[in-house]
C-alpha atoms as a PDB file:
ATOM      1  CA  UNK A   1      93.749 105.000  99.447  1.00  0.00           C
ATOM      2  CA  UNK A   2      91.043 103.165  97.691  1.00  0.00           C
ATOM      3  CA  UNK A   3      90.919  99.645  97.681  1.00  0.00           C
ATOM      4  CA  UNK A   4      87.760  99.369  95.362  1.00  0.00           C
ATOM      5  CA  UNK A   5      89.507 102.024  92.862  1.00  0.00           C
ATOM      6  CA  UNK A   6      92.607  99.402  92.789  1.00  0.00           C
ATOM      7  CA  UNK A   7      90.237  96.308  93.232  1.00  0.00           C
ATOM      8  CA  UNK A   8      88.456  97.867  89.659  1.00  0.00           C
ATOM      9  CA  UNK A   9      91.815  98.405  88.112  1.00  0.00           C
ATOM     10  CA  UNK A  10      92.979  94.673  88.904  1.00  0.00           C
ATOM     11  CA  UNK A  11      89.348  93.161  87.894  1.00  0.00           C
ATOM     12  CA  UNK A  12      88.172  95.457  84.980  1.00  0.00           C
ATOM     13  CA  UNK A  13      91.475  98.503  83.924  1.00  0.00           C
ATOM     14  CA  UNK A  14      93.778  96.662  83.112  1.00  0.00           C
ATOM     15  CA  UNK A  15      91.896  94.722  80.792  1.00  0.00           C
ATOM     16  CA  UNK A  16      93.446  95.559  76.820  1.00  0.00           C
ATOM     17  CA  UNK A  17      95.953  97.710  78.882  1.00  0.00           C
ATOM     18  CA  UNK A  18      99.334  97.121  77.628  1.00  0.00           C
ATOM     19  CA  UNK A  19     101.398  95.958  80.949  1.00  0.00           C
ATOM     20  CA  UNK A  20     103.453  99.340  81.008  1.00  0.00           C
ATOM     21  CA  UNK A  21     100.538 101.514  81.832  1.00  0.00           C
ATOM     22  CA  UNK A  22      99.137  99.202  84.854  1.00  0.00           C
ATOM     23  CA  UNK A  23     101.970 100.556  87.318  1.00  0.00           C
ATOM     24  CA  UNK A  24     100.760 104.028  86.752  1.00  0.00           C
ATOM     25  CA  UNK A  25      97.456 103.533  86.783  1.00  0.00           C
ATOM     26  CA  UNK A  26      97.159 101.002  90.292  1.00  0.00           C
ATOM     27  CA  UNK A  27      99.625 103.954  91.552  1.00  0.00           C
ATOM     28  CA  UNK A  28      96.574 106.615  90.242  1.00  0.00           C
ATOM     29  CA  UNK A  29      94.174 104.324  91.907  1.00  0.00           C
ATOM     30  CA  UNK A  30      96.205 104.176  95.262  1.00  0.00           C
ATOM     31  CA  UNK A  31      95.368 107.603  95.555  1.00  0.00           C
ATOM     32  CA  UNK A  32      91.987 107.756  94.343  1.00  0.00           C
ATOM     33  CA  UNK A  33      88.956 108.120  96.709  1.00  0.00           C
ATOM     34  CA  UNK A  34      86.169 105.189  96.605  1.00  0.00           C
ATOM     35  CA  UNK A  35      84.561 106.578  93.231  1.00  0.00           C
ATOM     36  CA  UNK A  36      87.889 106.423  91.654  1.00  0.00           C
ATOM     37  CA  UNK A  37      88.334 110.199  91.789  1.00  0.00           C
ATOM     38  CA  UNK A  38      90.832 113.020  93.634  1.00  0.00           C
ATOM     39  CA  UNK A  39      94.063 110.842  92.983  1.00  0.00           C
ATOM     40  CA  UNK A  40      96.848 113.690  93.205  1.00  0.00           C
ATOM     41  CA  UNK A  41     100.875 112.104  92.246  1.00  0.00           C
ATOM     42  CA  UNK A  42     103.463 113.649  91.570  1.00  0.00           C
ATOM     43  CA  UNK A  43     104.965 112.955  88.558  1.00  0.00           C
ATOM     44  CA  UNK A  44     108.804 113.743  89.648  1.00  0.00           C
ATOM     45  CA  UNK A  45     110.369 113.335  93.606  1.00  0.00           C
ATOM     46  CA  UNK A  46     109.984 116.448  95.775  1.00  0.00           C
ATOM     47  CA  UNK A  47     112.497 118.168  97.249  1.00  0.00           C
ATOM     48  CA  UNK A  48     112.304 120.774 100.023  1.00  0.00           C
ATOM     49  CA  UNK A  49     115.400 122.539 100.755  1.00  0.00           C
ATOM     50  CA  UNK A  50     117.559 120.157  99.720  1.00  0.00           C
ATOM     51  CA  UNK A  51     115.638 117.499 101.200  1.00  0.00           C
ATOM     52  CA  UNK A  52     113.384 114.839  99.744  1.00  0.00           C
ATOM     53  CA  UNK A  53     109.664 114.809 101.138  1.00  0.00           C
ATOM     54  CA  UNK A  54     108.465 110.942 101.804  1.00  0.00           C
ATOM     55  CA  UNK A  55     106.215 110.243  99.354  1.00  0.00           C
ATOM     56  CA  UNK A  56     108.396 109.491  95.838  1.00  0.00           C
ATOM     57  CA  UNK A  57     106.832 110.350  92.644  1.00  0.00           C
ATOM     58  CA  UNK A  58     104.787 108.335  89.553  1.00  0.00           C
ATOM     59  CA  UNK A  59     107.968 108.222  87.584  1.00  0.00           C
ATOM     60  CA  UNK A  60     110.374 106.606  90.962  1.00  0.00           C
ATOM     61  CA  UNK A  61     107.401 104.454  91.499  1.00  0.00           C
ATOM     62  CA  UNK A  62     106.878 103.227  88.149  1.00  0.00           C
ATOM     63  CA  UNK A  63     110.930 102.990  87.793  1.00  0.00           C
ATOM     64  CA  UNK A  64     110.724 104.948  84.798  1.00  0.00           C
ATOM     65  CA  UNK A  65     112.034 108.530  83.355  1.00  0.00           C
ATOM     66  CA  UNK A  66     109.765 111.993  84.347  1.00  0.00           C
ATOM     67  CA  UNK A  67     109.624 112.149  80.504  1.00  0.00           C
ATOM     68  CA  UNK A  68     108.443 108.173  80.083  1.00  0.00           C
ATOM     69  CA  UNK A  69     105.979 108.870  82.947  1.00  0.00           C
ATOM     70  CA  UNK A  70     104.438 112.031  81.368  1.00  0.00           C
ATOM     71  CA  UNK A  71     104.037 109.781  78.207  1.00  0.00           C
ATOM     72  CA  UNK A  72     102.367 107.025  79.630  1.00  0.00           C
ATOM     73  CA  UNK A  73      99.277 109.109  81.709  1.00  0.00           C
ATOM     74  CA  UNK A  74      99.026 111.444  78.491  1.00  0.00           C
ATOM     75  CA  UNK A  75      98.107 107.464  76.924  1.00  0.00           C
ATOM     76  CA  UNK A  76      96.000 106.443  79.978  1.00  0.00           C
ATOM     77  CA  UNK A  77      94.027 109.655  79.512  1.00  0.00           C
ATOM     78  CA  UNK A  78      93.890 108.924  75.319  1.00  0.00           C
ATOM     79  CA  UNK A  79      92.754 105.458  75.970  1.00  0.00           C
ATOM     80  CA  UNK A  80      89.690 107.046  78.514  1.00  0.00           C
ATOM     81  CA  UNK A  81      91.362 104.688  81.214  1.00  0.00           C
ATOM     82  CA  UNK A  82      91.820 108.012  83.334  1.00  0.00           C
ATOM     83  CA  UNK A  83      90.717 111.396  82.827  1.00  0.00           C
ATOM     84  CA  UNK A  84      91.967 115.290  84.855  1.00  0.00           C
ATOM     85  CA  UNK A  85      89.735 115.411  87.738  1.00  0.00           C
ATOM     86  CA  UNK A  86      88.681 118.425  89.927  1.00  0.00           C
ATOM     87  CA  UNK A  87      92.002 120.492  89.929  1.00  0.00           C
ATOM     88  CA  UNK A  88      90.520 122.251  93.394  1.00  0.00           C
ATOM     89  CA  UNK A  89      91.726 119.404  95.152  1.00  0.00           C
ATOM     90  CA  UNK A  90      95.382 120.552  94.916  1.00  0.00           C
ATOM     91  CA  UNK A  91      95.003 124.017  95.939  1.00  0.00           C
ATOM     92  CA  UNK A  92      96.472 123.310  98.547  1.00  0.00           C
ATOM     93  CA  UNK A  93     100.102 123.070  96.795  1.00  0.00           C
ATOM     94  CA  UNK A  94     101.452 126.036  95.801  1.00  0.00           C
ATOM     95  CA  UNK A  95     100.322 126.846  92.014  1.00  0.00           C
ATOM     96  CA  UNK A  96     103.839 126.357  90.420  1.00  0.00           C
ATOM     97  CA  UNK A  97     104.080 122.889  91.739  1.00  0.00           C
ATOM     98  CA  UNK A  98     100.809 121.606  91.862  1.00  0.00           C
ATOM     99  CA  UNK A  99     100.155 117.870  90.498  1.00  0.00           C
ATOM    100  CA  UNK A 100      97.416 117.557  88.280  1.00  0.00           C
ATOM    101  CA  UNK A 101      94.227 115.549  89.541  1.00  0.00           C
ATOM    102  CA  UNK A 102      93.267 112.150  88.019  1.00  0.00           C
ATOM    103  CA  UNK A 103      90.223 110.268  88.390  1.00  0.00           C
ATOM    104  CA  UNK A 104      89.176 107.037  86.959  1.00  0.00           C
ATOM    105  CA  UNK A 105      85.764 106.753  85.631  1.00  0.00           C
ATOM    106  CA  UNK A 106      85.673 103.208  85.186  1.00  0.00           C
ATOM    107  CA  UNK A 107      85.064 103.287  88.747  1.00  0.00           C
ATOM    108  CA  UNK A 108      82.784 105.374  89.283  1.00  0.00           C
ATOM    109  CA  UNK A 109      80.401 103.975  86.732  1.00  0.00           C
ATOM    110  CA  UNK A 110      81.134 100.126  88.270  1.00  0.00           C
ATOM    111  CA  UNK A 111      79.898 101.384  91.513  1.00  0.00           C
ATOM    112  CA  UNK A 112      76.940 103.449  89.463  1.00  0.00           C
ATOM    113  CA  UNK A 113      76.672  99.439  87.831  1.00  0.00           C
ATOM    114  CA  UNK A 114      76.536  97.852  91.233  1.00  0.00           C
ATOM    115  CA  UNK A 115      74.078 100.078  93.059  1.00  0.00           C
ATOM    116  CA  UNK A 116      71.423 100.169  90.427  1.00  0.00           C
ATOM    117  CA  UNK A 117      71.325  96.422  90.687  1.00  0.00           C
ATOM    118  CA  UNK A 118      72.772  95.961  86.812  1.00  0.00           C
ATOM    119  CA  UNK A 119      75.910  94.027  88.494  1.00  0.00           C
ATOM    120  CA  UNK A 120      76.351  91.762  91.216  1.00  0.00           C
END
């Protein structure tokens, strides 16, 4: 978990965001690294053999249908707000239910900002 991916989304994201994307996206930015990047949810629950793994997916998290869920990152991504990441990082899930990777370049390019001295 990131806390400056989420601190970004809180400060600068969700900025023009209307409020039914900002649950997905501090959700993305839970599971982001500290450049905003590598964030890997699932986008429905898991189940192994009958049984459901701890972590929950976007949609259960968000409170809102698989299909409603699929919607709303296809509009984070349209909006540049997120963008698919390095897929690599989920080979480790088997290929047929592997989540896709987001990062969040807005994050990435504040801590770019913030290093080169342009922000304080």
């Amino acid at each position: 978990m990131s806390s400056e991916a989420v601190s970004w989304v809180v400060r600068e994201g969700m900025r023009n965001l209307p409020a039914r994307l900002v649950g997905p996206l501090i959700i993305i930015a839970e599971g982001c690294d500290f450049y905003g990047e590598g964030a890997r949810p699932w986008v429905t629950d898991h189940w192994v053999r009958g049984e459901v793994l701890p972590r929950d997916g976007l949609a259960t998290l968000c409170g809102i249908s698989v299909r409603r869920c699929r919607q709303r990152l296809a509009e984070l991504e349209a909006r540049g707000v997120i963008q698919r990441g390095d897929q690599r990082r989920a080979d480790f899930v088997r290929a047929d239910r592997r989540p896709v990777v987001w990062d969040i370049p807005g994050v990435r390019q504040a801590y770019i900002a913030r290093s080169s001295g342009l922000l304080r």
